[in-house]
C-alpha atoms as a PDB file:
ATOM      1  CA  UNK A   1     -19.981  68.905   4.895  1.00  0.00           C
ATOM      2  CA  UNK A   2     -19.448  65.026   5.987  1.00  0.00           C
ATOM      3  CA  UNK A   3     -19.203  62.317   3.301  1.00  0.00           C
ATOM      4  CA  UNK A   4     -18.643  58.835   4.454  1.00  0.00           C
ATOM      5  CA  UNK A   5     -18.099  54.954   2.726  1.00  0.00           C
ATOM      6  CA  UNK A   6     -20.371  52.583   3.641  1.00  0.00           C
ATOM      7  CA  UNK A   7     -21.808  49.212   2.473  1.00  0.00           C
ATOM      8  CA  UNK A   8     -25.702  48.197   1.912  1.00  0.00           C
ATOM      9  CA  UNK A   9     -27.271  46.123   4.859  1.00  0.00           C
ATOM     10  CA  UNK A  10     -31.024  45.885   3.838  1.00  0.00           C
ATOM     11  CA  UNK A  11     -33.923  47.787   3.845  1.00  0.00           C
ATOM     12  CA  UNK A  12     -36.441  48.298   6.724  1.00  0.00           C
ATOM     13  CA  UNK A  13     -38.805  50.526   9.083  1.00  0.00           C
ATOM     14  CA  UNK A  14     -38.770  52.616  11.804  1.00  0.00           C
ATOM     15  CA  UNK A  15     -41.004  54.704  14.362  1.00  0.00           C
ATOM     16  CA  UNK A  16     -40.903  58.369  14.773  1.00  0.00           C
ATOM     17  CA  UNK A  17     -41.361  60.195  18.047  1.00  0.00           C
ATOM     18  CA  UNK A  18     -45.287  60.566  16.789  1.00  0.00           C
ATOM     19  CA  UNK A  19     -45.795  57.211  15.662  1.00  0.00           C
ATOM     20  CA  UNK A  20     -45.136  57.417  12.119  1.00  0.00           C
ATOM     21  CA  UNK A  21     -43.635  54.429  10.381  1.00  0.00           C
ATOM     22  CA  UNK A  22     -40.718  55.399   8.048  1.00  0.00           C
ATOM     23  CA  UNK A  23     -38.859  52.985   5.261  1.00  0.00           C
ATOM     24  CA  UNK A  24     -35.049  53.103   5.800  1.00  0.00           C
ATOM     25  CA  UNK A  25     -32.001  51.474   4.674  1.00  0.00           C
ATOM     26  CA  UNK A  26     -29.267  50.325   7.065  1.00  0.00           C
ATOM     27  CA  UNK A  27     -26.141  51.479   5.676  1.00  0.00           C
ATOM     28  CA  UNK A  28     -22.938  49.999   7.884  1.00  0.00           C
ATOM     29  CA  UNK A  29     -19.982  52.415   7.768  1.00  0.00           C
ATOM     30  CA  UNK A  30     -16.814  52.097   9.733  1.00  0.00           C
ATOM     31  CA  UNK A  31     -14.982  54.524  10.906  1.00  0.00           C
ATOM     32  CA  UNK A  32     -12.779  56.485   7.665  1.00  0.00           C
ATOM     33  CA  UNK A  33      -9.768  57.735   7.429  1.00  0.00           C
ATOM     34  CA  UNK A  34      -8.653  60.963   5.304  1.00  0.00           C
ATOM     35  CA  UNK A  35      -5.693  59.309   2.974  1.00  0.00           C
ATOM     36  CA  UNK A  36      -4.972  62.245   0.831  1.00  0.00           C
ATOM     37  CA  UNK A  37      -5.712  66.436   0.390  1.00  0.00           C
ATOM     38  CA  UNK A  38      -6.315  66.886  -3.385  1.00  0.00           C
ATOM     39  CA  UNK A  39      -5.179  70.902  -4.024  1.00  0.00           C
ATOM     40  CA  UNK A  40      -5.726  73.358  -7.791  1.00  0.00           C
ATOM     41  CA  UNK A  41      -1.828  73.812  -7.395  1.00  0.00           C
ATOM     42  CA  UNK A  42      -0.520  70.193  -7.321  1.00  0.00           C
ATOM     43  CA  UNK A  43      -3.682  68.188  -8.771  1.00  0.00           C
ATOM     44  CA  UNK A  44      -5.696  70.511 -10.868  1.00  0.00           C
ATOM     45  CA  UNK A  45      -8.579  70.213  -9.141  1.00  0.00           C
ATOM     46  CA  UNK A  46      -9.548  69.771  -4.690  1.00  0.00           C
ATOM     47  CA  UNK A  47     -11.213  66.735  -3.247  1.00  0.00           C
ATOM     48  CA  UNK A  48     -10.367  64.477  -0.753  1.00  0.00           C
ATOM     49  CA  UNK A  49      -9.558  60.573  -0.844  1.00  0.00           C
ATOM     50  CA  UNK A  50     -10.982  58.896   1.992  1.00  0.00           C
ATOM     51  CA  UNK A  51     -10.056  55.097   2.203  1.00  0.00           C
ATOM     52  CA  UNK A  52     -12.616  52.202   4.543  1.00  0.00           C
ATOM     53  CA  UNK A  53     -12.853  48.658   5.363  1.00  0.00           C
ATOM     54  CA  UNK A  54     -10.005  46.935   6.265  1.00  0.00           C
ATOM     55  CA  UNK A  55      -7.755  44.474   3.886  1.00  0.00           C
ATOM     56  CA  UNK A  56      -6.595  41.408   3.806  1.00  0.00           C
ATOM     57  CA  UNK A  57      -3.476  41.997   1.920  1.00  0.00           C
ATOM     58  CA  UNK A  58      -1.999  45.444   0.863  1.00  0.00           C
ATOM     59  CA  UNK A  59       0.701  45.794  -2.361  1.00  0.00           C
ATOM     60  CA  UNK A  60       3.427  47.888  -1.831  1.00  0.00           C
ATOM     61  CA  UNK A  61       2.454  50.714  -3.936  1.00  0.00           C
ATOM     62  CA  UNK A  62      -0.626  50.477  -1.563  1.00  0.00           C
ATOM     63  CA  UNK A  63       1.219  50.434   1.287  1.00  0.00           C
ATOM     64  CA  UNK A  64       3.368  53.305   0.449  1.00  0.00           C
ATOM     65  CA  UNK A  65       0.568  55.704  -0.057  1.00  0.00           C
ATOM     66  CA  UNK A  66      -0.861  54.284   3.233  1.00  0.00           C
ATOM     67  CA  UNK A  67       2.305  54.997   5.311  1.00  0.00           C
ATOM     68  CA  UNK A  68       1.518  56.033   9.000  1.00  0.00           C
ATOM     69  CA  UNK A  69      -2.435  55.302   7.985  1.00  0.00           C
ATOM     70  CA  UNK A  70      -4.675  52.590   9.251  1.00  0.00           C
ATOM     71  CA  UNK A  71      -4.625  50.017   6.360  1.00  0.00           C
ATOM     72  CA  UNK A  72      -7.502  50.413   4.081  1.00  0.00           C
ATOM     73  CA  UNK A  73      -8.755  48.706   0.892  1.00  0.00           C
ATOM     74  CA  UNK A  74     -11.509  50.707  -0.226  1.00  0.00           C
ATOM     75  CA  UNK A  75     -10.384  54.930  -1.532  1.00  0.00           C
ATOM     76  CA  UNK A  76     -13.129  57.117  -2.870  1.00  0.00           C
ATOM     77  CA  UNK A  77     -12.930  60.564  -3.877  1.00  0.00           C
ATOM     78  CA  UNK A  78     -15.283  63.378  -3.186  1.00  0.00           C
ATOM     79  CA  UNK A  79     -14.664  67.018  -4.737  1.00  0.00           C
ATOM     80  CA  UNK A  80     -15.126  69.631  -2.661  1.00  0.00           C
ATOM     81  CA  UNK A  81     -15.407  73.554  -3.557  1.00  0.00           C
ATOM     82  CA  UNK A  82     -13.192  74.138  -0.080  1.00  0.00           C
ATOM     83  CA  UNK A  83     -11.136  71.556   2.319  1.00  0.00           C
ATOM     84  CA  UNK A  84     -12.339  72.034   5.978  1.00  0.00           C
ATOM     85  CA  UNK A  85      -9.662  72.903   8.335  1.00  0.00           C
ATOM     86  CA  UNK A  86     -10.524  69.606  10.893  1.00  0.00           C
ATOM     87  CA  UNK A  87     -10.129  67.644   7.569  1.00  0.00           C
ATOM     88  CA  UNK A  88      -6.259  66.816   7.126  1.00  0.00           C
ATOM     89  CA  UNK A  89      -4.367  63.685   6.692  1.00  0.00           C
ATOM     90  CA  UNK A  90      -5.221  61.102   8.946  1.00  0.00           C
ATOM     91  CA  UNK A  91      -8.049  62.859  10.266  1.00  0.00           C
ATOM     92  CA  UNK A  92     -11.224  59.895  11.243  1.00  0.00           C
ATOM     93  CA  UNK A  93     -14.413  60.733  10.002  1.00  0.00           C
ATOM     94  CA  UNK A  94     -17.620  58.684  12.137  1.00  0.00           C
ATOM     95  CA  UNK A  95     -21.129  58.088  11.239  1.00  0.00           C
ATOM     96  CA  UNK A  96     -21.927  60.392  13.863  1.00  0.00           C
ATOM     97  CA  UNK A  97     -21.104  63.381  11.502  1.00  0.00           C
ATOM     98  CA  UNK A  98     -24.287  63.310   9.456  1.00  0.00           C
ATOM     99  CA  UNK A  99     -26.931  64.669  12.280  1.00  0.00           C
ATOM    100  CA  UNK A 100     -30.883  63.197  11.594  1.00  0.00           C
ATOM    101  CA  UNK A 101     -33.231  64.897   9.846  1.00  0.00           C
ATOM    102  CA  UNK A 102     -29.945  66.429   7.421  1.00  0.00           C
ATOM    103  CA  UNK A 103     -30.191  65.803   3.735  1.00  0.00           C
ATOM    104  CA  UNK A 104     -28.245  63.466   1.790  1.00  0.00           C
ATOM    105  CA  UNK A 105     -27.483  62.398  -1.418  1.00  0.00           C
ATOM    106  CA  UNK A 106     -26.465  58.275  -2.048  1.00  0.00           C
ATOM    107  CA  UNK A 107     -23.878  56.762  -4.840  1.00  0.00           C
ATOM    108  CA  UNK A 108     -24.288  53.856  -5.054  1.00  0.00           C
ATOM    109  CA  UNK A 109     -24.198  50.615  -8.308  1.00  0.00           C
ATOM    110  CA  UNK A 110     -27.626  49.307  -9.626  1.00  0.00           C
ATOM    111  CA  UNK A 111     -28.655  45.267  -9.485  1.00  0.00           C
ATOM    112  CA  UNK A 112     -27.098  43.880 -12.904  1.00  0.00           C
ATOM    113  CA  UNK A 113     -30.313  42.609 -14.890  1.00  0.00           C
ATOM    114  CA  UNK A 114     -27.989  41.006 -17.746  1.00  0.00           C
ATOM    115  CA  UNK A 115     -28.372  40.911 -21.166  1.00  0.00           C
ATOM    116  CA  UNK A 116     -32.699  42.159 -21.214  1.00  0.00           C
ATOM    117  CA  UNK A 117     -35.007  43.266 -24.015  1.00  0.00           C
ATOM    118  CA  UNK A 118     -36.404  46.171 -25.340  1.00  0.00           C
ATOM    119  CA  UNK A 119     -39.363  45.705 -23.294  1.00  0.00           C
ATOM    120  CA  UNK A 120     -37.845  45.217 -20.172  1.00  0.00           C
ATOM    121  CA  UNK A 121     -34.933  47.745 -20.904  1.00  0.00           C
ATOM    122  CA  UNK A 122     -37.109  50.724 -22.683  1.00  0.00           C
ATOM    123  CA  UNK A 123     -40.220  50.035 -22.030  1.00  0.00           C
ATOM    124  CA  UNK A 124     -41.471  49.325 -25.049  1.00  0.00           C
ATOM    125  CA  UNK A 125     -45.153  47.775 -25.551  1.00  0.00           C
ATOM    126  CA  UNK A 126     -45.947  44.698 -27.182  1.00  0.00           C
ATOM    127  CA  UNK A 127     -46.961  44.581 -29.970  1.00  0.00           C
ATOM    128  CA  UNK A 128     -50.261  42.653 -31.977  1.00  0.00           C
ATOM    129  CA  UNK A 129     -50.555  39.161 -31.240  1.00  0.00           C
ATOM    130  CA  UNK A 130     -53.004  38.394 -34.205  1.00  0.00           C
ATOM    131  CA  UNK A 131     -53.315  39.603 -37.814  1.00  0.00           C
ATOM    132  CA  UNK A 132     -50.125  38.018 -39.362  1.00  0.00           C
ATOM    133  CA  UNK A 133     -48.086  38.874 -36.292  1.00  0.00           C
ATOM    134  CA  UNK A 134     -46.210  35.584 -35.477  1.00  0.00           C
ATOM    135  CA  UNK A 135     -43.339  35.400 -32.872  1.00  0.00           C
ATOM    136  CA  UNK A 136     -42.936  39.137 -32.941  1.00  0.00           C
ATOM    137  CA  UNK A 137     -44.804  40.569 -29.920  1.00  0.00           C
ATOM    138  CA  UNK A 138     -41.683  41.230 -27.942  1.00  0.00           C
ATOM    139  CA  UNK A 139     -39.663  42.254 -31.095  1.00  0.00           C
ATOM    140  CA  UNK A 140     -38.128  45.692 -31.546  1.00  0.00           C
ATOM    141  CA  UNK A 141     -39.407  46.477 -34.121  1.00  0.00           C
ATOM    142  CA  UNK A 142     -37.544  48.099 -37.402  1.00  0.00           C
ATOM    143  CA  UNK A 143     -34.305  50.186 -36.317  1.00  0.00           C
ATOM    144  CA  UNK A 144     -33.009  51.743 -39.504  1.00  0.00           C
ATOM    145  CA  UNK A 145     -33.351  54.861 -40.914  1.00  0.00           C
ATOM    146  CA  UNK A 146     -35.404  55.438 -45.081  1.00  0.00           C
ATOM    147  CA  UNK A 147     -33.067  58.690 -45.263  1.00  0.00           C
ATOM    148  CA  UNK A 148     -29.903  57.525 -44.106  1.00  0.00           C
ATOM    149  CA  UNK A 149     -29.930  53.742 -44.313  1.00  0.00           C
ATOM    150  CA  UNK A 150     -27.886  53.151 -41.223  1.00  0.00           C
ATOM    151  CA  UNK A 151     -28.636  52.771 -37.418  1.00  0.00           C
ATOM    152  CA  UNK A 152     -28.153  55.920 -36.082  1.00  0.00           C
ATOM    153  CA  UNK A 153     -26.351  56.537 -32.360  1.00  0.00           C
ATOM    154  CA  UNK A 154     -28.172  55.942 -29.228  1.00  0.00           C
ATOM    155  CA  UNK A 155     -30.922  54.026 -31.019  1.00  0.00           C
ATOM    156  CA  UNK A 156     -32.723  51.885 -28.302  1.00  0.00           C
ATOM    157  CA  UNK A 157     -32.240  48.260 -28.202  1.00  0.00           C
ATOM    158  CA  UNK A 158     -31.722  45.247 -26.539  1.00  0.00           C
ATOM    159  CA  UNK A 159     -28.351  45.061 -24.185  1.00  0.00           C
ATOM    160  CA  UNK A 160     -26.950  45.087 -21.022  1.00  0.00           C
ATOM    161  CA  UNK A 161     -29.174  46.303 -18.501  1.00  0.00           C
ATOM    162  CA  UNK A 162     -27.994  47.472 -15.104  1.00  0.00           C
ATOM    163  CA  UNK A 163     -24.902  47.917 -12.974  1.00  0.00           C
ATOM    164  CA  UNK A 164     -24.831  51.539 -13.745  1.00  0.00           C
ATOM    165  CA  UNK A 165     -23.894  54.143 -11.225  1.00  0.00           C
ATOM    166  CA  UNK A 166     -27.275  55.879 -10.058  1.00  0.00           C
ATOM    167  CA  UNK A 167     -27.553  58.810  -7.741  1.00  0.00           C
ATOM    168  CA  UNK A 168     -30.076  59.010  -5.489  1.00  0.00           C
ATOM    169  CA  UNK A 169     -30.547  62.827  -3.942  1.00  0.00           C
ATOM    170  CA  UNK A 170     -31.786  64.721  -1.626  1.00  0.00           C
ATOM    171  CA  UNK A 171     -32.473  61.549   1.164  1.00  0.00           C
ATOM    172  CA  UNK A 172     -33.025  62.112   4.753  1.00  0.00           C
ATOM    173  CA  UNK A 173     -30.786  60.984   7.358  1.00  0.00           C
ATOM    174  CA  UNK A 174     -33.091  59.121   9.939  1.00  0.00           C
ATOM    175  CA  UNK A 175     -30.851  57.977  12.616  1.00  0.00           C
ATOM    176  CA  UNK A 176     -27.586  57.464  13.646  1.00  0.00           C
ATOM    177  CA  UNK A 177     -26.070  54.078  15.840  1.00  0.00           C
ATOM    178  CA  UNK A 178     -22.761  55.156  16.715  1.00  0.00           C
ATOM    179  CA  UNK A 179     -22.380  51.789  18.557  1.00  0.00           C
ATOM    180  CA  UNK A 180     -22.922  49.795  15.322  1.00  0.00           C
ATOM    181  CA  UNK A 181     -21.954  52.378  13.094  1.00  0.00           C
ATOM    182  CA  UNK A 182     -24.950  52.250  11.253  1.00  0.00           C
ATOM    183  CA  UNK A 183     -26.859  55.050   9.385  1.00  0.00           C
ATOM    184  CA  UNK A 184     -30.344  55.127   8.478  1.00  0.00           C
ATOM    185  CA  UNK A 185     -31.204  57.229   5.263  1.00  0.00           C
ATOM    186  CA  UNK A 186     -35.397  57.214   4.848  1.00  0.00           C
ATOM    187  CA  UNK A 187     -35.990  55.673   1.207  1.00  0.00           C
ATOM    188  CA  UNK A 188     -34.102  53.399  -0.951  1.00  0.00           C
ATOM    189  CA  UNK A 189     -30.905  53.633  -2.201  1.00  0.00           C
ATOM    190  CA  UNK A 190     -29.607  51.941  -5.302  1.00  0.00           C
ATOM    191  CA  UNK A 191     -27.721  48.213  -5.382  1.00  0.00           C
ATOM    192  CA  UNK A 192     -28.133  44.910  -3.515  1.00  0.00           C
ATOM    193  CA  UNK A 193     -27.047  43.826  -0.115  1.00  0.00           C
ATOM    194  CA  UNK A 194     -23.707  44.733   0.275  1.00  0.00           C
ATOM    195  CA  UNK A 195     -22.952  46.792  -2.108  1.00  0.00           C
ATOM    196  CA  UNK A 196     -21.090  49.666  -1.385  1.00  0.00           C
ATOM    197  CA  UNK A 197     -22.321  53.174  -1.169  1.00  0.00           C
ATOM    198  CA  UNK A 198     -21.162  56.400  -0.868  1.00  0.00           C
ATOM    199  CA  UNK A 199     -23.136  59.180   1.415  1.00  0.00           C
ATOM    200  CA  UNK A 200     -22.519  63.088   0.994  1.00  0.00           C
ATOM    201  CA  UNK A 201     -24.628  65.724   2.640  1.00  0.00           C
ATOM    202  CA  UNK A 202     -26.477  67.603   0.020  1.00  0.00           C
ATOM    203  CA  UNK A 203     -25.105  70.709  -1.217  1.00  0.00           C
ATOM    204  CA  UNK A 204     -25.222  71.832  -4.766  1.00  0.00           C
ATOM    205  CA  UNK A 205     -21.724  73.746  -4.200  1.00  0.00           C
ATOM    206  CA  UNK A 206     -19.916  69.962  -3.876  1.00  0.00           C
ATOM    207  CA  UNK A 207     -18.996  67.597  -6.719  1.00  0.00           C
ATOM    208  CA  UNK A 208     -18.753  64.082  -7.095  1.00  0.00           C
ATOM    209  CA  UNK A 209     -15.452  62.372  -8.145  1.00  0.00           C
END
């Protein structure tokens, strides 16, 4: 049941035993540290906080929840239906955890596009060029309602498009550099260089936080 934080390095290809090419994606993870045991009794629900990368500068209030930790900058949570025993305070947790060939599933923030159209947002199709149609091709069209004369909720439009959490499931864990702490997960996995992503085996029982 490993979960890990990690950032994006880039995408690119490796050889199997049998000469198969596969597409990976580097993901660098350092080693993290368990900051905190989430419990029903205290906190209502059970997870635990895991904190990576070190900082450059820590507030107190950051500090104090740090105390007798390696200072980190970066805490995610991850719900869990049970806390492992070898998973207390302080405990490390190492990219050589997830074993290859294991399944995965990847957190991770989608490339902001900006402010796009309905075209490039919904998919819509453009419309007539000729026949009256002037300046309209990319238009979306009418968006009210004869019966109710009002734009109803969810209606799709133009807006910001991107930098949305997207899951990715169900990836496979290629191979592991313990040296580099690097993990290679077949397939893409959402955001641009650098981003950060989080990586949890794949088990329907666990939650995300």
């Amino acid at each position: 049941m490993p979960f890990i934080i990690g950032r994006k390095i880039e995408m690119t290809q490796q050889f199997k035993d049998d000469g198969t090419v596969v597409p990976v994606t580097l993901i660098k993870a350092e080693p993290n540290f368990v900051t905190q045991i989430r419990d029903e009794a205290c906190d209502g629900y059970i997870a635990v906080q895991i904190g990576s990368e070190t900082p450059k500068h820590l507030n107190k209030s950051e500090a104090g929840h740090l105390h007798d930790l390696p200072q980190v900058k970066t805490l995610r949570e991850f719900r869990v239906a049970s806390v492992p025993t070898e998973l207390t305070r302080g405990a490390t947790i190492l990219v050589t955890d997830f074993i290859p060939g294991t399944k995965v599933d990847v957190v991770g923030d989608s490339k902001g596009r900006g402010f796009a159209g309905v075209m490039k947002r919904h998919h819509f199709k453009c419309g007539q060029a000729t026949h009256g149609n002037k300046d309209q091709q990319r238009m979306g069209g009418s968006i009210g309602s004869q019966r109710q004369g009002k734009v109803i909720k969810g209606q799709r439009m133009g807006g910001h498009m991107g930098d949305e959490r997207v899951t990715v499931k169900n990836l496979e864990v290629v191979s592991v550099d313990l040296e580099n702490n690097i993990i290679a997960v077949k397939g893409a996995v959402p955001g641009a260089r650098g981003g950060l992503i989080l990586i949890r085996s794949h088990e329907r029982k666990q939650l995300w936080h």
